[in-house]
Protein backbone atom coordinates (compact mmCIF):
# COMPACT_ATOMS: atom_id res chain seq x y z
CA UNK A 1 11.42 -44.13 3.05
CA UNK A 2 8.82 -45.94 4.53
CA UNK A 3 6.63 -45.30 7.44
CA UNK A 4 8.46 -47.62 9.97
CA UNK A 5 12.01 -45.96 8.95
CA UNK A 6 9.97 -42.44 9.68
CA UNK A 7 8.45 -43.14 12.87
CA UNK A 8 12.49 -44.48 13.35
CA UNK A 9 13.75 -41.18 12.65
CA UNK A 10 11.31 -39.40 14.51
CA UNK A 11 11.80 -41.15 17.62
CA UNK A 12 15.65 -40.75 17.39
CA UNK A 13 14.73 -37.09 16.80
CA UNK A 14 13.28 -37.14 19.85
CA UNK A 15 16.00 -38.75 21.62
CA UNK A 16 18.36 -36.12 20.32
CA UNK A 17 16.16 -33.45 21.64
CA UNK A 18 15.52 -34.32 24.86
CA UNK A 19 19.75 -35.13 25.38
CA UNK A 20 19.71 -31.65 23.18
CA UNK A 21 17.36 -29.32 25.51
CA UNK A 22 18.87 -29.50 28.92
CA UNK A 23 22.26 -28.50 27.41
CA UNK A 24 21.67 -26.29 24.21
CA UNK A 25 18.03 -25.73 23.63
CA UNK A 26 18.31 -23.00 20.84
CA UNK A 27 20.63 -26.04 18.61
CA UNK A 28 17.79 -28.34 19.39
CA UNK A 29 14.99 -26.57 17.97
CA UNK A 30 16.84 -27.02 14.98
CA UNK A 31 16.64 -30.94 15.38
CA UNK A 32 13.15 -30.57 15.48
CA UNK A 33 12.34 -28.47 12.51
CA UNK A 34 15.15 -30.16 10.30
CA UNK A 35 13.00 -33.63 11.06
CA UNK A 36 9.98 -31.62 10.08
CA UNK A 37 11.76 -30.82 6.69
CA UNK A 38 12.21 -34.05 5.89
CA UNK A 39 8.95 -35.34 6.81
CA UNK A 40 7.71 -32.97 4.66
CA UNK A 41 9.90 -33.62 2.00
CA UNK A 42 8.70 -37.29 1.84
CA UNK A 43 5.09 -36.70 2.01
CA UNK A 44 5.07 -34.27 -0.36
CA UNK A 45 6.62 -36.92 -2.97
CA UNK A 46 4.23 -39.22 -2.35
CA UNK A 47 1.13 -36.68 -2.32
CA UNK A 48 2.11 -35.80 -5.70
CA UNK A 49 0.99 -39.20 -7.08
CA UNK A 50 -2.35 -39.08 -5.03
CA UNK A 51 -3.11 -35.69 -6.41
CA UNK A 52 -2.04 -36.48 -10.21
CA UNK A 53 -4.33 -39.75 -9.90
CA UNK A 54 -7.47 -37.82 -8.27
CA UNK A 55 -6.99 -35.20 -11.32
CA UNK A 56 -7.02 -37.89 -14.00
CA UNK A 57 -10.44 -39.79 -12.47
CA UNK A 58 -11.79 -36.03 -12.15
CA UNK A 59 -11.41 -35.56 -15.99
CA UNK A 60 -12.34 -39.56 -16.78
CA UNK A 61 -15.51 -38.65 -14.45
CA UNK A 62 -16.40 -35.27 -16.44
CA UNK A 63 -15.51 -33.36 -12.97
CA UNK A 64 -14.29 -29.67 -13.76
CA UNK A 65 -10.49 -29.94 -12.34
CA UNK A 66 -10.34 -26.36 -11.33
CA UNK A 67 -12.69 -26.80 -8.78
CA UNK A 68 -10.30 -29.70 -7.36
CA UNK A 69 -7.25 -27.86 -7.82
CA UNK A 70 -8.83 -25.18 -5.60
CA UNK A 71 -9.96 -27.43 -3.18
CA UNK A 72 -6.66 -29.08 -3.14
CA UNK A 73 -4.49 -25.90 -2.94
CA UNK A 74 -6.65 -24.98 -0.10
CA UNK A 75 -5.95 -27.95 2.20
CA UNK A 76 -2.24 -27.68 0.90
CA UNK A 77 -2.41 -24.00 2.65
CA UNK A 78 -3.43 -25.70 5.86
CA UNK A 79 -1.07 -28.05 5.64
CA UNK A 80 1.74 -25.95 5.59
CA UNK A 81 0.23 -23.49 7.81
CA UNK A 82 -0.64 -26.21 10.07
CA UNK A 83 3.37 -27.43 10.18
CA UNK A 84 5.00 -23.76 10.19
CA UNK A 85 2.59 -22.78 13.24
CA UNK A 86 3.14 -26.09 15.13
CA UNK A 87 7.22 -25.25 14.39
CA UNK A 88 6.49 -21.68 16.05
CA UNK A 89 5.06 -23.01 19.01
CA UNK A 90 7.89 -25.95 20.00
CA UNK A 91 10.21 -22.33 19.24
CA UNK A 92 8.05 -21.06 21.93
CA UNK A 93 6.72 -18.02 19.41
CA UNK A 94 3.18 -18.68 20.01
CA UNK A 95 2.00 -15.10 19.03
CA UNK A 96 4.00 -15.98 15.73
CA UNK A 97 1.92 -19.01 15.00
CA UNK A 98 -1.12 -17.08 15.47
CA UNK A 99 -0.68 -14.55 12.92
CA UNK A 100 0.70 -17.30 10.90
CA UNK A 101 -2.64 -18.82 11.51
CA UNK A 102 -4.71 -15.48 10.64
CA UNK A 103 -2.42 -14.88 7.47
CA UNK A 104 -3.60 -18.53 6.25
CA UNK A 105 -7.21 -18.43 6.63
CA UNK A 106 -7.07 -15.13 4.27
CA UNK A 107 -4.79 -17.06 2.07
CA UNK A 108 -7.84 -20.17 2.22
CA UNK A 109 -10.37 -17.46 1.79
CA UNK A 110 -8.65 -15.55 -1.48
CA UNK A 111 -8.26 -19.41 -2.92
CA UNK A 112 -11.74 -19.77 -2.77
CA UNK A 113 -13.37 -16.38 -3.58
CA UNK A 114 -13.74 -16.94 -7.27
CA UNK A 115 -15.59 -20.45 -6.67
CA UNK A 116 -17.73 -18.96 -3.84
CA UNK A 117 -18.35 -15.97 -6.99
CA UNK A 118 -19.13 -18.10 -9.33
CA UNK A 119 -21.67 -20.06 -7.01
CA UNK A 120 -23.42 -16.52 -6.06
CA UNK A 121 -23.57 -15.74 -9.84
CA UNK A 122 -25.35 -19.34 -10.63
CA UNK A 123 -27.93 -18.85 -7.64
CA UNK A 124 -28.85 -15.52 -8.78
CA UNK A 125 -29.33 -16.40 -12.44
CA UNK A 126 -31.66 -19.02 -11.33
CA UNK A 127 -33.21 -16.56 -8.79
């Protein structure tokens, strides 16, 4: 699916939730999040390509992968965070999304720990 057929969808998405909300608002919620789905769906397809290409240059290049892995696994946590919190808030749970939001930055900052070790363990050898 390209991005024309998306931006299609999404505005008939639209449609059906605005006809939707006046008359059964919890059904079109639903509408919403199940276009979300397959947004997500479809990106993820095609981010799977980008990230297998930007792990072969990193190896061609001499890069250590596992510091792009982390750094991709991070923004993948936002991501999703990002799209579960913005579903939370068109539910109207707000308070949700926030401790969705709190619960992802200490899933960001456990990613990262061992490279942020690692970096304090090089500075102080050289210290």
């Amino acid at each position: 699916m390209d991005i024309l057929q998306l931006l299609g969808c999404g505005f008939l998405t639209l449609v059906v939730y605005l006809v939707l909300n006046e008359y059964k608002s919890s059904v079109a919620i639903f509408v919403v999040t199940a276009f979300g789905v397959l947004v997500l769906m479809q990106s993820a397809g095609q981010l799977h390509t980008i990230i297998n290409t930007l792990l072969e240059l990193c190896v061609q290049a001499g890069v250590h992968t596992a510091y792009v892995t982390v750094i991709l696994k991070m923004i993948g946590i936002a991501w999703l965070a990002e799209f579960l919190c913005q579903t939370c808030r068109d539910a109207g749970s707000n308070a949700l999304a926030l401790k969705l939001e709190f619960a992802a930055k200490i899933a960001i900052l456990i990613v990262f720990f061992p490279v942020f070790k690692e970096l304090l363990e090089v500075i102080l050898s050289i210290l």
